[in-house]
C-alpha atoms as a PDB file:
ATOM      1  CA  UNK A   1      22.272 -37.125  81.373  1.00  0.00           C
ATOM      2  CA  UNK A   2      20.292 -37.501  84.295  1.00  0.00           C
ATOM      3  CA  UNK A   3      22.701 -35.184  86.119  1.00  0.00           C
ATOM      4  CA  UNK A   4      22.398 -32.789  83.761  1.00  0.00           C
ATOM      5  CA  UNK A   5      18.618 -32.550  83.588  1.00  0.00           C
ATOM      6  CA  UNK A   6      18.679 -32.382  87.479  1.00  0.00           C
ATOM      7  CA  UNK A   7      21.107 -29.169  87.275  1.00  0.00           C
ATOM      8  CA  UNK A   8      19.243 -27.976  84.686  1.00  0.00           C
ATOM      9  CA  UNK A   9      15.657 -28.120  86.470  1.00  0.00           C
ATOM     10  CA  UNK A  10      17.572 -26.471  89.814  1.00  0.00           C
ATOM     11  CA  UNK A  11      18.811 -23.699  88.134  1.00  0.00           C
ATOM     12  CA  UNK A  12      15.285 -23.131  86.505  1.00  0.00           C
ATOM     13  CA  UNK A  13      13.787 -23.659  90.352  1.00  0.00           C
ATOM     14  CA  UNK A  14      16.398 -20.907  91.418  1.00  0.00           C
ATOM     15  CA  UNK A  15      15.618 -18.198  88.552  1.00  0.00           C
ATOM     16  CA  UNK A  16      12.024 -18.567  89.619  1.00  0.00           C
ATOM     17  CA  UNK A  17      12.327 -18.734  93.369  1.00  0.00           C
ATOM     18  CA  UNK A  18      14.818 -15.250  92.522  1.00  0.00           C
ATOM     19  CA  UNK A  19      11.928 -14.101  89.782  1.00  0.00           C
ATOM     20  CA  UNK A  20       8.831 -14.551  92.705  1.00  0.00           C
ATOM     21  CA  UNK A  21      10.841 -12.803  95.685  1.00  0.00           C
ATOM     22  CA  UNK A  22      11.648 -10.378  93.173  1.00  0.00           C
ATOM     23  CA  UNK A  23       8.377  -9.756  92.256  1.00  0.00           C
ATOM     24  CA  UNK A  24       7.137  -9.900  95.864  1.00  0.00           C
ATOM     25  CA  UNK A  25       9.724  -6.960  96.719  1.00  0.00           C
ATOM     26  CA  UNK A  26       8.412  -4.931  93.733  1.00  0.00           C
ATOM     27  CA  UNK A  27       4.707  -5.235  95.660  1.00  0.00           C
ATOM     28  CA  UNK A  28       6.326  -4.057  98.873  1.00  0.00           C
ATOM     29  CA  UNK A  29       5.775  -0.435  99.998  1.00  0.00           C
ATOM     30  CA  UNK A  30       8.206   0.617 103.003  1.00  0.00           C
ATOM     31  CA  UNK A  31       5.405   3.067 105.258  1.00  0.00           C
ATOM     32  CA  UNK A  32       6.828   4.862 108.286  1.00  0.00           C
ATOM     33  CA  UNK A  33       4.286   5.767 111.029  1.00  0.00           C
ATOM     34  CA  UNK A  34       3.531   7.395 114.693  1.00  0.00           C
ATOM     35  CA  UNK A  35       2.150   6.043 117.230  1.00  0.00           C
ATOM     36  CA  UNK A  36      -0.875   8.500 117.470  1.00  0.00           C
ATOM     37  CA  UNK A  37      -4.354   8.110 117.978  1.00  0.00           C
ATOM     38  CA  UNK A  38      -4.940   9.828 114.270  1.00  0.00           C
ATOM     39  CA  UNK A  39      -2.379   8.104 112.585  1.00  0.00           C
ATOM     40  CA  UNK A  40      -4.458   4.668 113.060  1.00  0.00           C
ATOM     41  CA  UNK A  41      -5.922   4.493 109.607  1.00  0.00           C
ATOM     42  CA  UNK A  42      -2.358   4.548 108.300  1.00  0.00           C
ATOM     43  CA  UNK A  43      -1.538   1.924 110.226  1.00  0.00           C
ATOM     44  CA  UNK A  44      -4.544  -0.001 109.603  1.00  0.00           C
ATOM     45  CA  UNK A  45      -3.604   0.114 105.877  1.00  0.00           C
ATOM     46  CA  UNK A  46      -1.241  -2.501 106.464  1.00  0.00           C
ATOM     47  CA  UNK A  47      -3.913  -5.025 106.905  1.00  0.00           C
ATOM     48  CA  UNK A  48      -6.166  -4.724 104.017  1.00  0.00           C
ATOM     49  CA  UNK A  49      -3.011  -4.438 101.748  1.00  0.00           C
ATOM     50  CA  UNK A  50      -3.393  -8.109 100.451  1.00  0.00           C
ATOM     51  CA  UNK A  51      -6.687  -7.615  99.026  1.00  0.00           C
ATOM     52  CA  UNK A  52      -5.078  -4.362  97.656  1.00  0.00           C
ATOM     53  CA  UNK A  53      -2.495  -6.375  96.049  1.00  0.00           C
ATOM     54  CA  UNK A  54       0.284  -5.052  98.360  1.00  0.00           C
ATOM     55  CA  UNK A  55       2.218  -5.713 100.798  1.00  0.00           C
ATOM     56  CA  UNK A  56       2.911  -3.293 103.636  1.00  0.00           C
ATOM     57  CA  UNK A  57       6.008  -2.915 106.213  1.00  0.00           C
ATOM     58  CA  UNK A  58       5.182  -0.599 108.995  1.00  0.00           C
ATOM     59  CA  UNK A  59       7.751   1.045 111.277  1.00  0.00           C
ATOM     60  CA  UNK A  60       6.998   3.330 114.358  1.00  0.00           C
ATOM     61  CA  UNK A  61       9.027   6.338 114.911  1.00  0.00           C
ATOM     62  CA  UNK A  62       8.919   8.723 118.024  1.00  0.00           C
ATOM     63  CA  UNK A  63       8.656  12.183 115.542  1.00  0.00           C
ATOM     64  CA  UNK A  64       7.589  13.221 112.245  1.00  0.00           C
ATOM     65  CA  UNK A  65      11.125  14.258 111.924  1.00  0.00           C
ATOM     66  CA  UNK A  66      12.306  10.695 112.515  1.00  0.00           C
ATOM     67  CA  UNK A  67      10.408   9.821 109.648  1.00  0.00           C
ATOM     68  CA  UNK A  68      12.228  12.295 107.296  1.00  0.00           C
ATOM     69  CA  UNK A  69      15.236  11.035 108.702  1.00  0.00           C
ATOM     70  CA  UNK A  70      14.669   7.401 107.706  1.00  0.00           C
ATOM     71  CA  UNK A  71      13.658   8.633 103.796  1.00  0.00           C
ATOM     72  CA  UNK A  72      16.399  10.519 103.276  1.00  0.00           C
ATOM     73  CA  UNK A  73      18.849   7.420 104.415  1.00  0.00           C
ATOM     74  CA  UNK A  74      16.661   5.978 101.642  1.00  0.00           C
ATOM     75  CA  UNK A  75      14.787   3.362 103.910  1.00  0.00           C
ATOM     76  CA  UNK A  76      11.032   4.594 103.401  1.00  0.00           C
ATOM     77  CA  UNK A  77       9.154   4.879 100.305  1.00  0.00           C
ATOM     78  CA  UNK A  78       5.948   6.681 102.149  1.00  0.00           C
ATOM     79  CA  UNK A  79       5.603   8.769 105.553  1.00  0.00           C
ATOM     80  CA  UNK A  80       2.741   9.576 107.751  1.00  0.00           C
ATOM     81  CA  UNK A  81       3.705  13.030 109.504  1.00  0.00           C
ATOM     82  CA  UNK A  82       2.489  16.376 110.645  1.00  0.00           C
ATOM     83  CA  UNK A  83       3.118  18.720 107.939  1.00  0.00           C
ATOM     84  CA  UNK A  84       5.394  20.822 109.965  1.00  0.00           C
ATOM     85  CA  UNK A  85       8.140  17.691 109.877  1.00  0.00           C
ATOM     86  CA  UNK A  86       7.093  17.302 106.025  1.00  0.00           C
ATOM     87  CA  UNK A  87       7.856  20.497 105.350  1.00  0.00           C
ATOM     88  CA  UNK A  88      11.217  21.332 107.196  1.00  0.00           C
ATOM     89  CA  UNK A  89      12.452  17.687 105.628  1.00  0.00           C
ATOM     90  CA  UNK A  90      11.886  19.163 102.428  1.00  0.00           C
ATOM     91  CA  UNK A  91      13.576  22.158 103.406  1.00  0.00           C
ATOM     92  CA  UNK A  92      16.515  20.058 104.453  1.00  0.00           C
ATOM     93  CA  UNK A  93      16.444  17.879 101.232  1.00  0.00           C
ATOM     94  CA  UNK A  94      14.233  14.933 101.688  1.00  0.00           C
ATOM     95  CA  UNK A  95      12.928  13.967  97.971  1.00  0.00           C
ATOM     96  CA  UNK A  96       9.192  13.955  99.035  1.00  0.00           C
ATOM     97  CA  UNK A  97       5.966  15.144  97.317  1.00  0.00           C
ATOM     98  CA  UNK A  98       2.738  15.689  99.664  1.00  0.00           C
ATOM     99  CA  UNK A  99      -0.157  13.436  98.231  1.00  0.00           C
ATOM    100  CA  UNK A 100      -2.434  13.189 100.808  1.00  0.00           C
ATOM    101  CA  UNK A 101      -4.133  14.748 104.268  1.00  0.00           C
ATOM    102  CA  UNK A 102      -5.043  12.253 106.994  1.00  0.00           C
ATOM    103  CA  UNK A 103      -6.202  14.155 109.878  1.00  0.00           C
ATOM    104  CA  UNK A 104      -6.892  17.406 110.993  1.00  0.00           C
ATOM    105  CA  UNK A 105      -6.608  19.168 114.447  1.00  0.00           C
ATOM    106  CA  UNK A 106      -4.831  16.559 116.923  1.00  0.00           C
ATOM    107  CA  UNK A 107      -3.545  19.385 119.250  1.00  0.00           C
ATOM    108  CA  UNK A 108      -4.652  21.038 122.813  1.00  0.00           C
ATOM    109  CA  UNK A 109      -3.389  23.340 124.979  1.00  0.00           C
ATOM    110  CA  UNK A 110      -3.867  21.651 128.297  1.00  0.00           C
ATOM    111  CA  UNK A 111      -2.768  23.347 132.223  1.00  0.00           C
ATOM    112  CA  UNK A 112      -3.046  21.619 135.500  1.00  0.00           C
ATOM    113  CA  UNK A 113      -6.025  22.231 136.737  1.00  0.00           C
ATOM    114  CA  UNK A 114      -5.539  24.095 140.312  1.00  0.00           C
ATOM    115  CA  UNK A 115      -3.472  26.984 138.433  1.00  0.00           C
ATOM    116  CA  UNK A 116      -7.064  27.882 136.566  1.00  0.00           C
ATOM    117  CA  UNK A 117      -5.177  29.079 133.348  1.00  0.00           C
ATOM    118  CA  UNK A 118      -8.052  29.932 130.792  1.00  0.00           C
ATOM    119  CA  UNK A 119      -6.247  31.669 127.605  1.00  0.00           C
ATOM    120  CA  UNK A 120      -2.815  31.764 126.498  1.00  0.00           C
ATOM    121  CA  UNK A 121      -2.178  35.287 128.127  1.00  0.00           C
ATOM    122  CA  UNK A 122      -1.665  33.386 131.660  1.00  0.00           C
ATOM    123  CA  UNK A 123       1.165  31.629 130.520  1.00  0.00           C
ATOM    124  CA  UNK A 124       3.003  34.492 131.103  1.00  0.00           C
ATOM    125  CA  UNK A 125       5.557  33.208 133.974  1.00  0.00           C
ATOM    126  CA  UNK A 126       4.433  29.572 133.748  1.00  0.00           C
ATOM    127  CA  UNK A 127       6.790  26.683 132.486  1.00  0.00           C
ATOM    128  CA  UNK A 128       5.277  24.835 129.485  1.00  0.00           C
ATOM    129  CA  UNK A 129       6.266  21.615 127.815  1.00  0.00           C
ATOM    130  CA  UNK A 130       5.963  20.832 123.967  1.00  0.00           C
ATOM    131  CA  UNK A 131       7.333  18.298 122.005  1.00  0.00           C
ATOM    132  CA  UNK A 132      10.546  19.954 119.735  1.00  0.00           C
ATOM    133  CA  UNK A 133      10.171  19.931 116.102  1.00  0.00           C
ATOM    134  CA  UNK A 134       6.762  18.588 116.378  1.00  0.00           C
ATOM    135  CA  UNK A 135       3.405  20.574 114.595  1.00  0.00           C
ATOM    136  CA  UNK A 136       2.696  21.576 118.580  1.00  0.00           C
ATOM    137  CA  UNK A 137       5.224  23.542 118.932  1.00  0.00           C
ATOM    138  CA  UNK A 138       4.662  25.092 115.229  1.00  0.00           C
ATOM    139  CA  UNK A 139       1.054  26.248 116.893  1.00  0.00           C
ATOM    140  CA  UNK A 140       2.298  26.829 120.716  1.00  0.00           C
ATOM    141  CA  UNK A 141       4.574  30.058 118.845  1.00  0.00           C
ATOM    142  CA  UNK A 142       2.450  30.729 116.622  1.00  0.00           C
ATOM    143  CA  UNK A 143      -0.169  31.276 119.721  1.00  0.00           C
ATOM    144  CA  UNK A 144       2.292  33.144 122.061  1.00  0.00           C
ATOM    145  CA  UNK A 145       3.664  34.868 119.158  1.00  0.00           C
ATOM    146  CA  UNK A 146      -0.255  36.166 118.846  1.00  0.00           C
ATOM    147  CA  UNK A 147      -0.029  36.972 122.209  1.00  0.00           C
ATOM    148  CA  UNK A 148       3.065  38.919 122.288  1.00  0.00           C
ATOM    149  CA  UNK A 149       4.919  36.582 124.845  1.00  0.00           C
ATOM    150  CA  UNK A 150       8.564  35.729 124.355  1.00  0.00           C
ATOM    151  CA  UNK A 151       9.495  32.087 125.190  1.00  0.00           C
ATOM    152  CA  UNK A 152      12.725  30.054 125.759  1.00  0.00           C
ATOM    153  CA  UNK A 153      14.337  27.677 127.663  1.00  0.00           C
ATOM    154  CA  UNK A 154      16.575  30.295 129.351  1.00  0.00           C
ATOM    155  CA  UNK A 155      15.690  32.287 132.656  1.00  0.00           C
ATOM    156  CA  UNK A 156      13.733  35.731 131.927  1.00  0.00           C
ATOM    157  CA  UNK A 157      11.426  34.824 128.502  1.00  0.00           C
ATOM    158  CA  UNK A 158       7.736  35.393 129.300  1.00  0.00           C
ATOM    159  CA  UNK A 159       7.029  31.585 129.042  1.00  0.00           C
ATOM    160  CA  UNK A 160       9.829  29.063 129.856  1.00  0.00           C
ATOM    161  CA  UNK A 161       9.541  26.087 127.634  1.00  0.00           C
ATOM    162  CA  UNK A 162      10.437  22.327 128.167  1.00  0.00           C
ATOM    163  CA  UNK A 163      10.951  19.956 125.426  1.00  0.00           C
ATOM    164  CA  UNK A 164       9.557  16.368 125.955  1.00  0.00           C
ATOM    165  CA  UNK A 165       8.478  13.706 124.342  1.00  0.00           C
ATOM    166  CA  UNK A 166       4.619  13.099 123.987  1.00  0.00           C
ATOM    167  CA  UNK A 167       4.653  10.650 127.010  1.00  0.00           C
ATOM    168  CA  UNK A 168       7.224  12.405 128.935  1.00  0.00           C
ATOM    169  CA  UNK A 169       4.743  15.481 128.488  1.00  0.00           C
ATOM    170  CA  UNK A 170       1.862  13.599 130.772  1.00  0.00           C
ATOM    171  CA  UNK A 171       4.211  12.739 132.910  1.00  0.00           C
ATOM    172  CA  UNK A 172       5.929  16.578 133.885  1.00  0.00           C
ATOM    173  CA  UNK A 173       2.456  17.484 133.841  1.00  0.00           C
ATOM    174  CA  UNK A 174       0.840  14.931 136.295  1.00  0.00           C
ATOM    175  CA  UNK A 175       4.474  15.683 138.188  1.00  0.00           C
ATOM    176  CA  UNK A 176       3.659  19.646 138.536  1.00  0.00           C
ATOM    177  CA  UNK A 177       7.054  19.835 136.900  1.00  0.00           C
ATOM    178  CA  UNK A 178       5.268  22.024 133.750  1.00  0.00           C
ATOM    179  CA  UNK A 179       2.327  24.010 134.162  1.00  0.00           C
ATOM    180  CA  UNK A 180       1.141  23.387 130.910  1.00  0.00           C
ATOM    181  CA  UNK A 181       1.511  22.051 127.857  1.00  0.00           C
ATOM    182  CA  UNK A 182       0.850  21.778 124.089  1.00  0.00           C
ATOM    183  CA  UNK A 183       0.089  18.270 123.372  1.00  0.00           C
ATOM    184  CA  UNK A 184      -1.269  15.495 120.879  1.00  0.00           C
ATOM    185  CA  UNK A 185      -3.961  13.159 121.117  1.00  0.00           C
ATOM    186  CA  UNK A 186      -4.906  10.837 122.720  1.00  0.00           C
ATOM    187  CA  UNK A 187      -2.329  11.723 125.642  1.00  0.00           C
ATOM    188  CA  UNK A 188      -4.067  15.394 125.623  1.00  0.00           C
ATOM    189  CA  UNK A 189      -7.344  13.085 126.224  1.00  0.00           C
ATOM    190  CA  UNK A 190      -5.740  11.318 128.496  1.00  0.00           C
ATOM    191  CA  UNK A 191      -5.007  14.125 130.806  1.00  0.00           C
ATOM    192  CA  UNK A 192      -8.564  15.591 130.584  1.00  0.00           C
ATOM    193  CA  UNK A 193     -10.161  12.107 131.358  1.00  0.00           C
ATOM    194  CA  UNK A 194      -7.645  11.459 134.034  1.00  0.00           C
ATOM    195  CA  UNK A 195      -7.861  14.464 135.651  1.00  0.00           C
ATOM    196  CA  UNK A 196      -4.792  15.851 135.648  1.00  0.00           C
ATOM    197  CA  UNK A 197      -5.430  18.100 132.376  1.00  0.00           C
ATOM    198  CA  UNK A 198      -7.950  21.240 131.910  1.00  0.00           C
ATOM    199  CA  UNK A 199      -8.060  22.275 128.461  1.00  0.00           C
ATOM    200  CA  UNK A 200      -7.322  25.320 127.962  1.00  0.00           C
ATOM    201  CA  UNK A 201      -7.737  25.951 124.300  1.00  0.00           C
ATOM    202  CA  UNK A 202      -7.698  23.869 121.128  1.00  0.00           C
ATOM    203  CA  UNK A 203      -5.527  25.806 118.588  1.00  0.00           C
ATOM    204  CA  UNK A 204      -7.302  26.085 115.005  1.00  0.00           C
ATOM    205  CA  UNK A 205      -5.506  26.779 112.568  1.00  0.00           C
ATOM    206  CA  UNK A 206      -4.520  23.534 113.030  1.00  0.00           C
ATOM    207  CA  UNK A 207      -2.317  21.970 109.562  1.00  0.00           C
ATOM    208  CA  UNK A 208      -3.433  18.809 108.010  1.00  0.00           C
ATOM    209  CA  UNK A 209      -1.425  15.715 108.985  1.00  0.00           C
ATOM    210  CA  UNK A 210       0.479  14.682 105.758  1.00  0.00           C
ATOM    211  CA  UNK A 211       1.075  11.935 104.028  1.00  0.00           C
ATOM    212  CA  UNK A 212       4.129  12.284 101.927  1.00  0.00           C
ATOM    213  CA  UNK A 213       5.947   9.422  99.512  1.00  0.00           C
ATOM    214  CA  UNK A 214       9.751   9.841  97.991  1.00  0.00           C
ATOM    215  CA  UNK A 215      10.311  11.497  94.181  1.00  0.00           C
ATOM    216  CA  UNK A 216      11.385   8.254  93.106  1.00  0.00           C
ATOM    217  CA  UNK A 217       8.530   6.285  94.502  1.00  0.00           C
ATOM    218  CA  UNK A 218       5.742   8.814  92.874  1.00  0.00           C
ATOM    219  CA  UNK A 219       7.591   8.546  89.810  1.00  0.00           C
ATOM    220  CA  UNK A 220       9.452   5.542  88.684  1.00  0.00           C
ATOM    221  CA  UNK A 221       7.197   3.105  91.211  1.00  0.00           C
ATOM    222  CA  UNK A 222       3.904   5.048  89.725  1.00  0.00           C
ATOM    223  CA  UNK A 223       1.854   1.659  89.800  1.00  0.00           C
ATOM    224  CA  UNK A 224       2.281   0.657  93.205  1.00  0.00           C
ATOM    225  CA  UNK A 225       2.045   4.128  94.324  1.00  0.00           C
ATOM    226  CA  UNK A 226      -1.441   4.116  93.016  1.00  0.00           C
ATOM    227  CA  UNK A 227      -2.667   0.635  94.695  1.00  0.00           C
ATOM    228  CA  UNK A 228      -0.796   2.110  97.727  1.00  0.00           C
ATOM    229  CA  UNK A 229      -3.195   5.246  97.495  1.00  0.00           C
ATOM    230  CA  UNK A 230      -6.098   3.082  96.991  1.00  0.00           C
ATOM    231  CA  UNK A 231      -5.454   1.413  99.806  1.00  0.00           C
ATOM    232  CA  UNK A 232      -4.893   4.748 101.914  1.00  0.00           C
ATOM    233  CA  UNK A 233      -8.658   5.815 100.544  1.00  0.00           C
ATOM    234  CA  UNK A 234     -10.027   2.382 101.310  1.00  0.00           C
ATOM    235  CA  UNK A 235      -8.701   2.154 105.077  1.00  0.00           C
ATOM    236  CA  UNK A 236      -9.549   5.830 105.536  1.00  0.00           C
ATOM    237  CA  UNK A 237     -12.918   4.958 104.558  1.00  0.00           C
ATOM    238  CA  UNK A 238     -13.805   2.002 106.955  1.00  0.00           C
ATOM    239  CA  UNK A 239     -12.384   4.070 109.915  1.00  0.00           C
ATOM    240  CA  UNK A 240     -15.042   7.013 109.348  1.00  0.00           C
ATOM    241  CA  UNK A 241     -18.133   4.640 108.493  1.00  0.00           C
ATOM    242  CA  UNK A 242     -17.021   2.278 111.489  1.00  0.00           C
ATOM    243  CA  UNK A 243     -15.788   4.142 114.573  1.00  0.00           C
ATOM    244  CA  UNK A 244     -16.150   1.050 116.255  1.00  0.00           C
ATOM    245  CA  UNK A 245     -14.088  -0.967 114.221  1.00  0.00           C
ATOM    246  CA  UNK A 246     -11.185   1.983 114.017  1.00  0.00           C
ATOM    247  CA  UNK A 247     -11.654   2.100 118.144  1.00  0.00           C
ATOM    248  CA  UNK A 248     -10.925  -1.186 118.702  1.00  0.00           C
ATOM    249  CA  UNK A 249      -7.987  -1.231 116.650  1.00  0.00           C
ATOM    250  CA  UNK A 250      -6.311   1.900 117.926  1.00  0.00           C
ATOM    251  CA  UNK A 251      -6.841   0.855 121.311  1.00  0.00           C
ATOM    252  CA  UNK A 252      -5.692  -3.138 120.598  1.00  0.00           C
ATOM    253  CA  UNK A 253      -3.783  -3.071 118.479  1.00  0.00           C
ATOM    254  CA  UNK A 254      -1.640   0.476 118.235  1.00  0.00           C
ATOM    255  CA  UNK A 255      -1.855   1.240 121.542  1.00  0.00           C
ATOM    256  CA  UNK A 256      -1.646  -2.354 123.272  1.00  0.00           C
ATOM    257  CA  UNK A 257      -4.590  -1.488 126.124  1.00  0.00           C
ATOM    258  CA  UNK A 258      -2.941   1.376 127.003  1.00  0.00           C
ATOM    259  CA  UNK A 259      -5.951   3.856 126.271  1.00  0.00           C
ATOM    260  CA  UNK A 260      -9.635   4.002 126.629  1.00  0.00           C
ATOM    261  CA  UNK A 261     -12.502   3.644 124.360  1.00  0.00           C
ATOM    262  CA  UNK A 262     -13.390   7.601 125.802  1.00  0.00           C
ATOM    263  CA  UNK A 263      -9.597   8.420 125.627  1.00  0.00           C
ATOM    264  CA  UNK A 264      -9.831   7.290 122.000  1.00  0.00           C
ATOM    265  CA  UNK A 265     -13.585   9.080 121.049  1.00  0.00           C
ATOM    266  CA  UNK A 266     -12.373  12.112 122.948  1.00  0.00           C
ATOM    267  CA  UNK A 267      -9.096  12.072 120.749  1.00  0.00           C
ATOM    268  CA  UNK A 268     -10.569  12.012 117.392  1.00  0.00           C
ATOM    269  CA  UNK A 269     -13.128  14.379 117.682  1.00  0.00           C
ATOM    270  CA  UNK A 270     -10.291  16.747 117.968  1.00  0.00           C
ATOM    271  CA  UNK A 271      -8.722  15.095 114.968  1.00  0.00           C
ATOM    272  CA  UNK A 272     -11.090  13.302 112.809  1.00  0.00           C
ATOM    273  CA  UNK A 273      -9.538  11.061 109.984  1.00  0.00           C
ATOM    274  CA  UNK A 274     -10.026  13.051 106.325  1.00  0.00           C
ATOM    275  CA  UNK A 275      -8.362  12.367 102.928  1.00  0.00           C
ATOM    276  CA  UNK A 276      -7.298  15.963 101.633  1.00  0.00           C
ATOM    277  CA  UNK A 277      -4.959  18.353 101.865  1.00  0.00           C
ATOM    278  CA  UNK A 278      -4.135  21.818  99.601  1.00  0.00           C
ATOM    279  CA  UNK A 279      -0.864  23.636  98.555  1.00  0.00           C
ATOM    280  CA  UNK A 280      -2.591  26.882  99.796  1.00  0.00           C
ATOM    281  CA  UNK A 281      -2.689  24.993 103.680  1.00  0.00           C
ATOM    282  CA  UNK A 282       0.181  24.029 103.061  1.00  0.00           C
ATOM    283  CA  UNK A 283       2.121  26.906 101.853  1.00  0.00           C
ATOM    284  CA  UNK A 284       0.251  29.010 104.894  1.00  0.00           C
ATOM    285  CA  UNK A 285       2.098  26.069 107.220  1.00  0.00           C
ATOM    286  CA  UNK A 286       4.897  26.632 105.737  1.00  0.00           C
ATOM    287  CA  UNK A 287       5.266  30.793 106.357  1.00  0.00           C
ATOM    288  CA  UNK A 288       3.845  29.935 110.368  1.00  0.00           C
ATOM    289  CA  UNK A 289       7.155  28.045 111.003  1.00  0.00           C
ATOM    290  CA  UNK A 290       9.241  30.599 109.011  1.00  0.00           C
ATOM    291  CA  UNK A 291       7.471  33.955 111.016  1.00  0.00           C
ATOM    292  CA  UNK A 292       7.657  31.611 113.780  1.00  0.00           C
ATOM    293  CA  UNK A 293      11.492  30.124 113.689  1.00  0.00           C
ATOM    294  CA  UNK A 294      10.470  26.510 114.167  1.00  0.00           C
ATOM    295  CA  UNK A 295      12.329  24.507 111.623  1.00  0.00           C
ATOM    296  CA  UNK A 296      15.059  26.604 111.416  1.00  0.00           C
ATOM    297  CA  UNK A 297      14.763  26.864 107.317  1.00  0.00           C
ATOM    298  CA  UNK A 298      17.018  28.645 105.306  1.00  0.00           C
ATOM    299  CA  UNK A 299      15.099  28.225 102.408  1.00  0.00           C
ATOM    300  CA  UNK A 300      11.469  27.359 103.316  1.00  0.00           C
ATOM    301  CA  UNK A 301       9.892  25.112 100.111  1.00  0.00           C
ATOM    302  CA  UNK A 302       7.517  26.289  97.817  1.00  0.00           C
ATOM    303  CA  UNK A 303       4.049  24.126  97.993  1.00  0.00           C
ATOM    304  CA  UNK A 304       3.084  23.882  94.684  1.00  0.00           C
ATOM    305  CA  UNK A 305       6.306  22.881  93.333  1.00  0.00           C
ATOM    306  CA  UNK A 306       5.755  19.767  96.011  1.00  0.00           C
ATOM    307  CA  UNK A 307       2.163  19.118  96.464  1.00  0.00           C
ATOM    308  CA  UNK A 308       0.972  16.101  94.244  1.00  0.00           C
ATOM    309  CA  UNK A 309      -2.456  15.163  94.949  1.00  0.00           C
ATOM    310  CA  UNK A 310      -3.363  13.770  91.111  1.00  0.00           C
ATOM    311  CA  UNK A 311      -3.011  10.086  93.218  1.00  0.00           C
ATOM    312  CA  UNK A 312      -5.467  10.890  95.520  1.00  0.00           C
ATOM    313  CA  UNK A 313      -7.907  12.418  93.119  1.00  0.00           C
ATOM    314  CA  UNK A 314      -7.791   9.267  91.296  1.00  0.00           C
ATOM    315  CA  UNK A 315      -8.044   6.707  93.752  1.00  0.00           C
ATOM    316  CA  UNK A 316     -11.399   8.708  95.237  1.00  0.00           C
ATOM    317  CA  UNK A 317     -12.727   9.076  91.552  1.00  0.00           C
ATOM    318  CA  UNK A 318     -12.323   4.879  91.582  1.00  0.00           C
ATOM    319  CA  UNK A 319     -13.882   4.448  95.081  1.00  0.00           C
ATOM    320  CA  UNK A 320     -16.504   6.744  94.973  1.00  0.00           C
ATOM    321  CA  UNK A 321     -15.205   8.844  98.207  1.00  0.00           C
ATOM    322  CA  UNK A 322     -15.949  12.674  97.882  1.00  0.00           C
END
C-alpha cells in the first residue's frame, strides 16, 4: 500500500511539474532583435515582461533579413526589423502581419570629411558602402535613383557600391577604403562624433522600423500576443518619458560600453522611439524597393492584406498612450 500511494503521489508530482513548464512555455514569447541604437526599447521589453505576465527570450541577429530567416524556420514568434526586411520576407513567404512601428529615421548619408561631398550628386565616381538587404540601401537607390546615377559593384556605374556590415561600414570608412556611406545609428553617430564622418544628408522618407509577429502567433496565441503588445507600449513609453533611463541601458546593457552617452543622444534624435505605423507607409515602402530593385520581389505584398494594427490600438486605448 504504501508503495502504491508513493507511485501514486509521483506520478501526480510529474503531471504537475509537466502541467507548470507547460504553462510557463505557453507565457513565453520567442522576440528576435538588432543590435541598434533604436531597437533598445524592444529589447528593453524583455525586462518588464514579468510584471507583464510574460516571459521574454531575446536573440540578436546581424540583419532584418536574419530575422525573417529565423520565423520562417519557425523559431520566432515576433521580429523587430526595418520594414524593408519585413516586407521582402513576406514577399518570400514568411507568415507575418505588421502590428507595430518602433522608430523612425535611423539612417545618414555620411562621406569622409577631406573629400567635402555635400549632396548626393558628388557621389558620382566615389565608392560607397551600404549594408545589403538592409532599409539603407532601400533609401541609398532610392536617392541615386533621384539623382539619375547608376550604381554597382562592377567597374563603369556612376557610384561603385560596397556591401558591409554596419561595423565593417565604420571601419572602410575610417580606412579611406569607401568614400561614403549609407549607414545606421548609432555607428553613423559614431563617425560624426569621432571625426571620421561628415554628414552629408539624412534621407527622409525614411520607413518606420517594424515590428512584425507570425500568422499563427496573432491568431491562435491571440492572448499572449496582446500582453506581448502591452508590454511593447509600456517599454516604449518609459524610453520616451526617461531618456536617461533608455541611455543607460542602450549604452550598458545593448551595447556593452561600446558607445557614448552623445553617440547615443545624437543617434536617436535621428530615430526617435514611436509606436505607429500605416499600410499607406507601408505600401509606399513597398513600391521604393520594387522601382528600386532591392529585394528582388517577384510579387511585392499588398499592405493592407498584412498590416494588423487592431493590437496596438488596443493596448494604447488600455495605457492611455496617444
Amino acid at each position: 500500500m504504501t508503495n502504491l500511494v508513493g507511485r501514486t503521489l509521483a506520478t501526480v508530482a510529474l503531471v504537475l511539474a509537466a502541467s507548470v513548464q507547460a504553462q510557463e512555455r505557453a507565457d513565453v514569447v520567442r522576440l528576435g532583435n538588432l543590435k541598434l541604437a533604436h531597437f533598445g526599447a524592444i529589447s528593453y521589453i524583455k525586462e518588464i515582461a514579468p510584471k507583464c505576465g510574460i516571459k521574454v527570450e531575446e536573440k540578436t541577429f546581424a540583419k532584418g533579413l536574419d530575422v525573417m530567416q529565423a520565423i520562417i524556420a519557425g523559431e520566432l514568434d515576433v521580429g523587430a526589423t526595418a520594414s524593408e526586411a519585413a516586407i521582402a520576407g513576406r514577399a518570400g513567404g514568411a507568415p507575418i502581419v505588421v502590428v507595430a512601428g518602433f522608430a523612425t529615421g535611423g539612417a545618414r548619408l555620411v562621406a569622409q570629411p577631406g573629400l567635402n561631398i555635400r549632396n548626393v550628386a558628388q557621389l558620382k565616381g566615389k565608392r560607397v558602402g551600404v549594408t545589403r538587404g538592409a532599409i539603407q540601401e532601400v533609401l541609398l537607390m532610392a536617392e541615386l535613383q533621384k539623382h539619375k546615377l547608376s550604381s554597382g559593384t562592377e567597374p563603369g556605374k556612376d557610384v561603385q557600391l560596397v556591401f558591409l556590415s554596419y561595423p565593417d561600414l565604420n571601419a572602410a570608412l575610417v580606412g579611406k577604403q569607401i568614400d561614403a556611406m549609407m549607414q545606421s545609428e548609432p555607428q553613423a553617430s559614431q563617425a560624426l562624433n569621432k571625426g571620421f564622418g561628415a554628414e552629408v544628408l539624412k534621407p527622409y522618407d525614411t520607413p518606420v522600423r517594424t515590428m512584425v509577429m507570425t500568422e499563427h502567433f496573432y491568431k491562435a496565441r491571440r492572448p499572449l500576443a496582446e500582453k506581448f503588445m502591452r508590454c511593447f507600449v509600456q517599454a516604449t513609453k518609459r524610453f520616451i518619458a526617461d531618456p536617461a533611463l533608455a541611455s543607460k541601458y542602450v549604452r550598458e546593457t545593448v551595447f556593452k560600453g561600446q558607445i557614448s552617452a552623445e553617440d547615443f543622444r545624437h543617434a536617436t534624435g535621428n530615430a526617435p522611439y514611436s509606436y505607429d505605423v500605416t499600410a499607406e507607409h507601408i505600401q509606399v515602402t513597398t513600391d521604393t524597393m520594387a522601382q528600386t530593385g532591392v529585394g528582388r520581389m517577384r510579387r511585392p505584398p499588398v499592405a493592407r492584406d498584412w498590416v494588423r494594427t487592431d493590437l496596438l490600438a488596443a493596448a494604447k486605448k488600455d495605457l492611455n498612450v496617444n
